[in-house]
PDB file of N, CA and C in Angstrom:
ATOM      1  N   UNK A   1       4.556  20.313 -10.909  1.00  0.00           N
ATOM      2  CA  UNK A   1       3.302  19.594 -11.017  1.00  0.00           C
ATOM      3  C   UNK A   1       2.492  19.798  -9.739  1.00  0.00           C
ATOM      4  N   UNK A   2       1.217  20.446  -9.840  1.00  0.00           N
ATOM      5  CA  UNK A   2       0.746  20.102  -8.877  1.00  0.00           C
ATOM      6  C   UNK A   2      -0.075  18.469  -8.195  1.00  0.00           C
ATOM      7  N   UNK A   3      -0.029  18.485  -7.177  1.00  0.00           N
ATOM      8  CA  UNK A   3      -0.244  17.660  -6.411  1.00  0.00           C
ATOM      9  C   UNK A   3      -1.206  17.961  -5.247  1.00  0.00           C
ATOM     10  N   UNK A   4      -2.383  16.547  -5.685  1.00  0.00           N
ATOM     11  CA  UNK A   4      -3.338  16.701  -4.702  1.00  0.00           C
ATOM     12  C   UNK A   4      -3.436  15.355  -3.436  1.00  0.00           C
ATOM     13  N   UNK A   5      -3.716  16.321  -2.395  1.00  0.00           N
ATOM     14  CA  UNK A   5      -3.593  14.960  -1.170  1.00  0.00           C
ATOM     15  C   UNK A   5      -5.055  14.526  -0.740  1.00  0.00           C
ATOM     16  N   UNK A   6      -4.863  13.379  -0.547  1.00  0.00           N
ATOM     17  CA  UNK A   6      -5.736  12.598  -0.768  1.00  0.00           C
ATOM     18  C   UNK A   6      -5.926  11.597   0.362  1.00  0.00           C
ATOM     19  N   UNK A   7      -6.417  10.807   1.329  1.00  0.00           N
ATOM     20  CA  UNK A   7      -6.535   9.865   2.225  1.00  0.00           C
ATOM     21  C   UNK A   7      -8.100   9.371   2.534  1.00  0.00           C
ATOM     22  N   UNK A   8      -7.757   8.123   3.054  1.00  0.00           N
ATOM     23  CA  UNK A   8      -9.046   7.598   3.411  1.00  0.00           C
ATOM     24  C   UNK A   8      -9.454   7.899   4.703  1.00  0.00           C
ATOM     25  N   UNK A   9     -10.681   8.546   4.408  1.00  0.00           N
ATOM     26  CA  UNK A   9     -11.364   8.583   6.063  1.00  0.00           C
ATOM     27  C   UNK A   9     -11.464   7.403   7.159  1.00  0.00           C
ATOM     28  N   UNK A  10     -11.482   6.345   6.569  1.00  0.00           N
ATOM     29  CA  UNK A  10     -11.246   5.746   7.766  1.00  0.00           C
ATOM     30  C   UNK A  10      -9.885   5.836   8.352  1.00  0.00           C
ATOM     31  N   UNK A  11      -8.725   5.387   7.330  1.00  0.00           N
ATOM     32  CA  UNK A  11      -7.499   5.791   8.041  1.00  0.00           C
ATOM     33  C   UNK A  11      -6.976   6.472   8.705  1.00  0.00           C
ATOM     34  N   UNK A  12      -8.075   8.118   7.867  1.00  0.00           N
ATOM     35  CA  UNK A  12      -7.993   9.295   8.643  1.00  0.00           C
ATOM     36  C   UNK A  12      -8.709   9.054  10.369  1.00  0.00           C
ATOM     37  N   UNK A  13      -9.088   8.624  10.482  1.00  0.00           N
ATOM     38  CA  UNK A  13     -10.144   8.601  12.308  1.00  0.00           C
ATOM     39  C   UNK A  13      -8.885   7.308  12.872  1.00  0.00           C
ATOM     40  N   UNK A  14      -8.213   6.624  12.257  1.00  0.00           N
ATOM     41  CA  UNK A  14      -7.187   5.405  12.634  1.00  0.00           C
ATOM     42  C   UNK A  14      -6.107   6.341  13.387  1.00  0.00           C
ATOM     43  N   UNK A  15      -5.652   7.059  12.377  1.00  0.00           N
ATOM     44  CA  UNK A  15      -4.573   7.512  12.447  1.00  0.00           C
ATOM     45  C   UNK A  15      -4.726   8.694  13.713  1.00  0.00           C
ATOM     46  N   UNK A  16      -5.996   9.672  13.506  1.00  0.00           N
ATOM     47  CA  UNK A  16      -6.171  10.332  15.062  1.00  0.00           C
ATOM     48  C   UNK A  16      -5.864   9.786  16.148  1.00  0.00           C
ATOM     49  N   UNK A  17      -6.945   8.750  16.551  1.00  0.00           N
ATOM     50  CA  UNK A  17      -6.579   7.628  17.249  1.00  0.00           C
ATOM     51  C   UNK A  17      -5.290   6.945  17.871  1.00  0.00           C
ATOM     52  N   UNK A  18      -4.601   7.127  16.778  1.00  0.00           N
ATOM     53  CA  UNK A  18      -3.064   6.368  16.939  1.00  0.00           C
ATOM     54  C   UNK A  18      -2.080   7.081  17.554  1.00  0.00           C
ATOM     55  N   UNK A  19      -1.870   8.139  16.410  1.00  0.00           N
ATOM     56  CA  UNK A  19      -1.006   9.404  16.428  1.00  0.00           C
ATOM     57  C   UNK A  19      -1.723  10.199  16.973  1.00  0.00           C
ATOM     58  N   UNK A  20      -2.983  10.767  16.949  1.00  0.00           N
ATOM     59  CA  UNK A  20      -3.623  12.256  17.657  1.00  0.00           C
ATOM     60  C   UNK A  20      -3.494  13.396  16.560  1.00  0.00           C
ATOM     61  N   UNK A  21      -3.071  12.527  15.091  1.00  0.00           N
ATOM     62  CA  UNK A  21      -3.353  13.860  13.764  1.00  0.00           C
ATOM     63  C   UNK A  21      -3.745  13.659  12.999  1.00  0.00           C
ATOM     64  N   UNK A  22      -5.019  14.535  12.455  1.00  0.00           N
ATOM     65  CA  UNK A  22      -5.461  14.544  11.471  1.00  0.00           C
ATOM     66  C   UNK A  22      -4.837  14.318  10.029  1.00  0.00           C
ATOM     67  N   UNK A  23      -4.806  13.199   8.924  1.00  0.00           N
ATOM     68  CA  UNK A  23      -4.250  13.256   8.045  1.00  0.00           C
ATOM     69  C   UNK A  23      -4.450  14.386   7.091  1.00  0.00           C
ATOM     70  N   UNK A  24      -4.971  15.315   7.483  1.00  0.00           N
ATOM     71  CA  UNK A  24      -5.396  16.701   6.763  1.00  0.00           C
ATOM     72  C   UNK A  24      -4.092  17.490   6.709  1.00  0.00           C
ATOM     73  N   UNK A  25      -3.224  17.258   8.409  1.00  0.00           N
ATOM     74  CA  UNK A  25      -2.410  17.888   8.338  1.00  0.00           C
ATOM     75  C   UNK A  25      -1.287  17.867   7.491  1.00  0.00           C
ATOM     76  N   UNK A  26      -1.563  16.992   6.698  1.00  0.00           N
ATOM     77  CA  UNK A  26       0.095  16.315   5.546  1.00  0.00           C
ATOM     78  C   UNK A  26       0.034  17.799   4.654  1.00  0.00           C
ATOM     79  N   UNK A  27      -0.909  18.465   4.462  1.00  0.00           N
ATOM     80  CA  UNK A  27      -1.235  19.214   3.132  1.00  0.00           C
ATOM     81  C   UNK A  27      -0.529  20.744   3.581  1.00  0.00           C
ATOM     82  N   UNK A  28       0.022  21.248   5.280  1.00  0.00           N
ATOM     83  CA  UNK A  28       1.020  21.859   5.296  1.00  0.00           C
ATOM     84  C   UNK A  28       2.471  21.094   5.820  1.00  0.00           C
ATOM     85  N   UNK A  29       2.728  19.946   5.221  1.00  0.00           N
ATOM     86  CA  UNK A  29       4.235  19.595   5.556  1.00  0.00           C
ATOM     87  C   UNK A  29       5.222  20.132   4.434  1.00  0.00           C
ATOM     88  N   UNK A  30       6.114  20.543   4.916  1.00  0.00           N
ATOM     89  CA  UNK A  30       6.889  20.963   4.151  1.00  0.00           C
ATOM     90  C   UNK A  30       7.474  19.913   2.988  1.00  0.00           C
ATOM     91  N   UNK A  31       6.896  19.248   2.175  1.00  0.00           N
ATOM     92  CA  UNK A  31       7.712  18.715   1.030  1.00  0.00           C
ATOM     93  C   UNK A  31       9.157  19.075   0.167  1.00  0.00           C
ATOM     94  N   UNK A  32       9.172  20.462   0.331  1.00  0.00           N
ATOM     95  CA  UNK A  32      10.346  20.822  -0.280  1.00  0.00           C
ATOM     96  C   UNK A  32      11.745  20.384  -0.059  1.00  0.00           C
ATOM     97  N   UNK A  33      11.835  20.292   1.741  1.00  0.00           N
ATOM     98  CA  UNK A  33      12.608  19.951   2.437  1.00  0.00           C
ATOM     99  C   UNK A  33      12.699  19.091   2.992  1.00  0.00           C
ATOM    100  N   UNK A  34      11.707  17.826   2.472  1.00  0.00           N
ATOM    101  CA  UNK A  34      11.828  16.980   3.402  1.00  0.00           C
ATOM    102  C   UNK A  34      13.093  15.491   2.646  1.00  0.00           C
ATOM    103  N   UNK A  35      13.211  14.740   3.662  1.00  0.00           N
ATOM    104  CA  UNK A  35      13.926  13.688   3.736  1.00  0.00           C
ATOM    105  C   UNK A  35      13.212  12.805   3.353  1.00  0.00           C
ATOM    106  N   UNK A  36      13.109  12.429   1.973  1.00  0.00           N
ATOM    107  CA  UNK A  36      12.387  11.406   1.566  1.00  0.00           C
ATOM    108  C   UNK A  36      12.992   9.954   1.081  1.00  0.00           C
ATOM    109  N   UNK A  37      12.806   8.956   1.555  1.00  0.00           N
ATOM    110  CA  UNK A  37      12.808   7.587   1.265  1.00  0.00           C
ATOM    111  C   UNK A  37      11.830   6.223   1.052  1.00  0.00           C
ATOM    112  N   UNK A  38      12.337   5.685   0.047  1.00  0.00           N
ATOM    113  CA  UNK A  38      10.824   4.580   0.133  1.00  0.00           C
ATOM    114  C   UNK A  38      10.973   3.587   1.215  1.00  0.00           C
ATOM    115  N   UNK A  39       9.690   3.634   1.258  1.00  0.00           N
ATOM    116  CA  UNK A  39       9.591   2.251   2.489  1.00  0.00           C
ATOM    117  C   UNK A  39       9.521   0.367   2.093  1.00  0.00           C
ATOM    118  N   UNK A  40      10.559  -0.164   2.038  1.00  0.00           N
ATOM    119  CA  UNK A  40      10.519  -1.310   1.619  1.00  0.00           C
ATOM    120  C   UNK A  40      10.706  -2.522   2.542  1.00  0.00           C
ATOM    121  N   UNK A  41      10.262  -2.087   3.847  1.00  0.00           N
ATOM    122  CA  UNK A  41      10.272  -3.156   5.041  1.00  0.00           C
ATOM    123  C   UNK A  41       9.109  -4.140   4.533  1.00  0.00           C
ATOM    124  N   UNK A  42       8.501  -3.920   3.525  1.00  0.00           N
ATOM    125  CA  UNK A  42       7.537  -5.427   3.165  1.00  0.00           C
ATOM    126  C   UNK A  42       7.266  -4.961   1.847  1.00  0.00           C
ATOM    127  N   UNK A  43       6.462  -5.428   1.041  1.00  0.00           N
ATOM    128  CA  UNK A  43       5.829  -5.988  -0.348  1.00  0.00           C
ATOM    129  C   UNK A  43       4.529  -4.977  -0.157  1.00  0.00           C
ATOM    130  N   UNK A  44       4.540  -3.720  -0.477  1.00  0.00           N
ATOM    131  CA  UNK A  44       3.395  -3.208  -0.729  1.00  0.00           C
ATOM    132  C   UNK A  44       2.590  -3.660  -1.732  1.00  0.00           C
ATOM    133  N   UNK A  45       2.778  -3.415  -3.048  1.00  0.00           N
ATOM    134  CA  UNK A  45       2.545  -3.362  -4.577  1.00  0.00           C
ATOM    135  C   UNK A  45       2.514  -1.968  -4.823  1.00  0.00           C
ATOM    136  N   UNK A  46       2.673  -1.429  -4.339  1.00  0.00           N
ATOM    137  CA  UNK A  46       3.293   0.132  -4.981  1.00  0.00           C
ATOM    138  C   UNK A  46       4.430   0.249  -4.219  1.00  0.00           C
ATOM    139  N   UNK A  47       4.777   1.605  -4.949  1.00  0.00           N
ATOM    140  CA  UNK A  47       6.517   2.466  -4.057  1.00  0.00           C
ATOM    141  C   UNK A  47       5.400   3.339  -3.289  1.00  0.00           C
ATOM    142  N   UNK A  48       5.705   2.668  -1.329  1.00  0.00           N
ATOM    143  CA  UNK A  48       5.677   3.548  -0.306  1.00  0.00           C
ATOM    144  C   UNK A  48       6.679   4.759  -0.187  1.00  0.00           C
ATOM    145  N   UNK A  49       6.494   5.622   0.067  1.00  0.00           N
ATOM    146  CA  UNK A  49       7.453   6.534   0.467  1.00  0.00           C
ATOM    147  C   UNK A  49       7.371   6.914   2.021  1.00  0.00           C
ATOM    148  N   UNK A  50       8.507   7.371   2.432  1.00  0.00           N
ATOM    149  CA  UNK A  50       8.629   8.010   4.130  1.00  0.00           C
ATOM    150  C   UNK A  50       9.105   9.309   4.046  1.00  0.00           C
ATOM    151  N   UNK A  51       8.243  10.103   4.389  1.00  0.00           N
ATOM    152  CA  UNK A  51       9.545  11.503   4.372  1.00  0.00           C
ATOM    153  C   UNK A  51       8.972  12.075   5.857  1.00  0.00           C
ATOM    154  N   UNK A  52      10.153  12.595   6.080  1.00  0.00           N
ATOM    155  CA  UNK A  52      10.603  13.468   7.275  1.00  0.00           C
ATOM    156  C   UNK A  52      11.275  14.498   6.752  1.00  0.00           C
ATOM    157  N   UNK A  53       9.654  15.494   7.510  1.00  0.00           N
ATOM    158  CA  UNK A  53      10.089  17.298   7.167  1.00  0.00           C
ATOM    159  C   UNK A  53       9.256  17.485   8.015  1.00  0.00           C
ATOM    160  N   UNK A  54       9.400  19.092   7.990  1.00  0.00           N
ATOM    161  CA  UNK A  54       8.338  20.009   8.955  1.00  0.00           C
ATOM    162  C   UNK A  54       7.357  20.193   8.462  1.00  0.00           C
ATOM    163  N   UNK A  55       5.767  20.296   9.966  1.00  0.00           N
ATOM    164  CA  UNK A  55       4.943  21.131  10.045  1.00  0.00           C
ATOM    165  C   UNK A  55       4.802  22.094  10.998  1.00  0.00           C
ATOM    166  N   UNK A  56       5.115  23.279  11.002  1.00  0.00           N
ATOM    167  CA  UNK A  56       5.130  24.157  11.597  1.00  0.00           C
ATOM    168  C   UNK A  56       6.624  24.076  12.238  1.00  0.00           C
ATOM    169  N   UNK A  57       7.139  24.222  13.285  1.00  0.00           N
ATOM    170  CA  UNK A  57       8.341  23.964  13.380  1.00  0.00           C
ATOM    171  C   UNK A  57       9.017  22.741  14.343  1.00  0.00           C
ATOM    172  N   UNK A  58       8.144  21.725  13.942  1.00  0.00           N
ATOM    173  CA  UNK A  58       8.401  20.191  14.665  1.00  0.00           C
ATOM    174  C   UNK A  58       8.128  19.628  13.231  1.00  0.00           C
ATOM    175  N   UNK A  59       9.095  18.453  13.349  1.00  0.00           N
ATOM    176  CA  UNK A  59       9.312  17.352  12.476  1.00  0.00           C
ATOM    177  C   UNK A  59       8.096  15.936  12.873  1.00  0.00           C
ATOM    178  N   UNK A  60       7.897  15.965  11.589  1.00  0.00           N
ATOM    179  CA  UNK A  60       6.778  14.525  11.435  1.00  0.00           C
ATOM    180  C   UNK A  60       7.306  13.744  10.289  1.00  0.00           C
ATOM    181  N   UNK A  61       6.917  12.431  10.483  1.00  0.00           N
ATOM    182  CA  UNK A  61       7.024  11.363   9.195  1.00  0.00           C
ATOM    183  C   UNK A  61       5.640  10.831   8.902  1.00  0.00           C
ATOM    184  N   UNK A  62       5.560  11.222   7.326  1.00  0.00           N
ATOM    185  CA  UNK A  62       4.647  11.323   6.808  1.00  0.00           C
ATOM    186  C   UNK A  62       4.764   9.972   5.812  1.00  0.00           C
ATOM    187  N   UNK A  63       3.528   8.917   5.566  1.00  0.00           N
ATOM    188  CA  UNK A  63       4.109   7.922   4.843  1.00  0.00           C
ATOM    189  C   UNK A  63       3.216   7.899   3.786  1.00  0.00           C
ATOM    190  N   UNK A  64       3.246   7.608   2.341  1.00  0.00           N
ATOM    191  CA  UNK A  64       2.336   8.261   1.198  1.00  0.00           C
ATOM    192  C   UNK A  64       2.634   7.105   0.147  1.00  0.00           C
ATOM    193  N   UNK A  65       1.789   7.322  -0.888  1.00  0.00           N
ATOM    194  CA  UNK A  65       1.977   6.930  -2.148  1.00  0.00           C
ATOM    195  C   UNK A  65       1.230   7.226  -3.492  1.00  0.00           C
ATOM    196  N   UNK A  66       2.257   7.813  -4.106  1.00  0.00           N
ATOM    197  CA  UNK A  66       2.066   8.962  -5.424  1.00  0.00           C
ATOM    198  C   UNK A  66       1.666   8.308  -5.965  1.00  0.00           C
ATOM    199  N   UNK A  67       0.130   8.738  -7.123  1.00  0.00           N
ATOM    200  CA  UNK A  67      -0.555   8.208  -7.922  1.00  0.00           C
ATOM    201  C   UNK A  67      -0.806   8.800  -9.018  1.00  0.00           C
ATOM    202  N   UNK A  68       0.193   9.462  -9.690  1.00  0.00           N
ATOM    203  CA  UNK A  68       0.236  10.973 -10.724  1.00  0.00           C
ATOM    204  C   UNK A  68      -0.178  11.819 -10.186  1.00  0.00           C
ATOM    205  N   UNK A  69      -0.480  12.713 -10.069  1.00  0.00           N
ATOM    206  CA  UNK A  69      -0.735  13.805  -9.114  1.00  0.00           C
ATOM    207  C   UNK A  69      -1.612  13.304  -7.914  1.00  0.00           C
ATOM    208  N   UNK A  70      -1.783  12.405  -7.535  1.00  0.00           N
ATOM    209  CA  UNK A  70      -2.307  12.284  -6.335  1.00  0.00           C
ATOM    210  C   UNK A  70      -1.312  11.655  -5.620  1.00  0.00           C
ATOM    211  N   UNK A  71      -1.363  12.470  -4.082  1.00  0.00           N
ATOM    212  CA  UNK A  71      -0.507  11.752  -2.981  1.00  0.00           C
ATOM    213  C   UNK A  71      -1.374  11.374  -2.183  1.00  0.00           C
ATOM    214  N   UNK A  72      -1.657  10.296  -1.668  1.00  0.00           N
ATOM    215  CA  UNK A  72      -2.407   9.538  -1.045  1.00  0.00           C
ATOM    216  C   UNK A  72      -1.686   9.472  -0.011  1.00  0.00           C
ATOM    217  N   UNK A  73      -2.297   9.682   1.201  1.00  0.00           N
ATOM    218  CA  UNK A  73      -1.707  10.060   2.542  1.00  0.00           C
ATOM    219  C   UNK A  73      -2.250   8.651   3.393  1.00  0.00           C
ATOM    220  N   UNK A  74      -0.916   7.841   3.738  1.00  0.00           N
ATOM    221  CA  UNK A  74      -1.261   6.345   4.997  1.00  0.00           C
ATOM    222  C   UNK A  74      -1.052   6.703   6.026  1.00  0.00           C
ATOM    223  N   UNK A  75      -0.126   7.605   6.445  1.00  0.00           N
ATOM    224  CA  UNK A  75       0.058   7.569   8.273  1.00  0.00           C
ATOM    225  C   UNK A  75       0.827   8.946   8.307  1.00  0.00           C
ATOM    226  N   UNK A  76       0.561   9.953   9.211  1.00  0.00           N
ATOM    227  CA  UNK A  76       1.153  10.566   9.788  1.00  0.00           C
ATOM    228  C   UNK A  76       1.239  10.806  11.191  1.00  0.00           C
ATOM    229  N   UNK A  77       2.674  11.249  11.852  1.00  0.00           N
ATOM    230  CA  UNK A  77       2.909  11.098  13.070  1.00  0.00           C
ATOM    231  C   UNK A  77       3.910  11.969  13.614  1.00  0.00           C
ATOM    232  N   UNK A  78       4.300  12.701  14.552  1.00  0.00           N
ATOM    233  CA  UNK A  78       5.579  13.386  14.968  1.00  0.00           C
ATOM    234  C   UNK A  78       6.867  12.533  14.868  1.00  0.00           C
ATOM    235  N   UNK A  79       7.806  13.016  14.495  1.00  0.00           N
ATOM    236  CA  UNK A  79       8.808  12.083  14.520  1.00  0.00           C
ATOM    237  C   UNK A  79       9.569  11.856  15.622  1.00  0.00           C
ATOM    238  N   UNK A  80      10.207  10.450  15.901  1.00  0.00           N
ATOM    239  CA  UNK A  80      10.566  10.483  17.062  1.00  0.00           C
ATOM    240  C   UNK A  80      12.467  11.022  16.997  1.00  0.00           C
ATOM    241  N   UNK A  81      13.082  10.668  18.081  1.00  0.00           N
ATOM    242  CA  UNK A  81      14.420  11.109  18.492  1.00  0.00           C
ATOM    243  C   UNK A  81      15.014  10.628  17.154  1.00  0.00           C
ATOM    244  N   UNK A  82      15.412   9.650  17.156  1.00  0.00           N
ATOM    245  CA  UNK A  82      15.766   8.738  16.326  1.00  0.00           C
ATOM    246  C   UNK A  82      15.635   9.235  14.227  1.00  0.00           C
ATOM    247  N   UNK A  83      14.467   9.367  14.566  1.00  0.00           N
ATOM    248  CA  UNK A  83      13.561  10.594  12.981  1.00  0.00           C
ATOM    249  C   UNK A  83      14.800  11.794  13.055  1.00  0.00           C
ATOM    250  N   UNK A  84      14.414  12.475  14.188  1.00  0.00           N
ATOM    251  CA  UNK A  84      15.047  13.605  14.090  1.00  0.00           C
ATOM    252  C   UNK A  84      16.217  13.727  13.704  1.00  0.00           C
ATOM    253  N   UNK A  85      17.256  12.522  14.357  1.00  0.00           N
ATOM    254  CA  UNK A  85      18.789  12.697  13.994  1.00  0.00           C
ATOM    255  C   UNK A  85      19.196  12.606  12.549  1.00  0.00           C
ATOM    256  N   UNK A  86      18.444  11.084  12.333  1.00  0.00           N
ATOM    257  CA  UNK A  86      18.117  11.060  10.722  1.00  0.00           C
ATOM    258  C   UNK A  86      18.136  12.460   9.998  1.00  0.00           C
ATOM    259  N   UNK A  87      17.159  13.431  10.005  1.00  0.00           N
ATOM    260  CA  UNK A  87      16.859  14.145   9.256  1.00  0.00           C
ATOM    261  C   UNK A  87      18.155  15.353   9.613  1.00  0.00           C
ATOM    262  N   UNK A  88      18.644  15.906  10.674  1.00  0.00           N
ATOM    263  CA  UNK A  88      19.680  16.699  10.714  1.00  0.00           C
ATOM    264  C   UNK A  88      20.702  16.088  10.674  1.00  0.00           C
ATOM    265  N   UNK A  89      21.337  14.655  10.056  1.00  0.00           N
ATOM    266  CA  UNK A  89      22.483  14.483   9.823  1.00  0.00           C
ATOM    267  C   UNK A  89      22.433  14.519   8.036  1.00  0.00           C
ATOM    268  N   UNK A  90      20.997  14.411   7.312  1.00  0.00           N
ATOM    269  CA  UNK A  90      21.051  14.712   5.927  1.00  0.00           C
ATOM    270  C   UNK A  90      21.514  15.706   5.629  1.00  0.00           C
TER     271      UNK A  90
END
C-alpha cells in the first residue's frame, strides 16, 4: 500500500525548533526496518506509533499516526543512546 506523509506545518517549524528537523525528513526513514511500537504513555484517541530506524546512516525516532494511507508525522528526532540499544538488541 502506498503511503502518504503528511504533517502539520506548524508542528513542522515546532519540531525544527525542538529537534533541528524538518518533519519532511520522515519521508526518507527507513520504514522497512524500523522498530516499531505504539506509544501508550497517555490517552491519545488514536494508536500513536514510535519507530526507530534509519535516515541515512544515524538512527531517529519518528512518532506518527496512520490514517489509511496517510501517515501523519508528530515528532521527529535523532535517537538517543538509550533508542539506539533498543533498536540493536531487536
Amino acid at each position: 500500500m502506498l503511503v502518504y506523509i503528511t504533517y502539520h506545518p506548524t508542528k513542522n517549524e515546532s519540531n525544527q525548533a525542538k529537534h533541528g528537523m524538518p518533519l519532511d525528513e520522515a519521508r526518507s526513514f527507513e520504514w522497512a526496518d524500523a522498530l516499531v511500537r505504539k506509544d501508550d504513555r497517555f490517552e491519545y484517541g488514536e494508536d500513536r506509533m514510535s519507530a526507530i530506524g534509519y535516515i541515512g546512516n544515524r538512527l531517529h525516532v519518528v512518532v506518527y499516526v496512520d490514517r489509511g494511507n496517510i501517515r501523519r508525522i508528530i515528532s521527529l528526532r535523532k535517537a538517543n543512546k538509550r533508542e539506539e540499544r533498543q533498536y540493536a538488541e531487536a
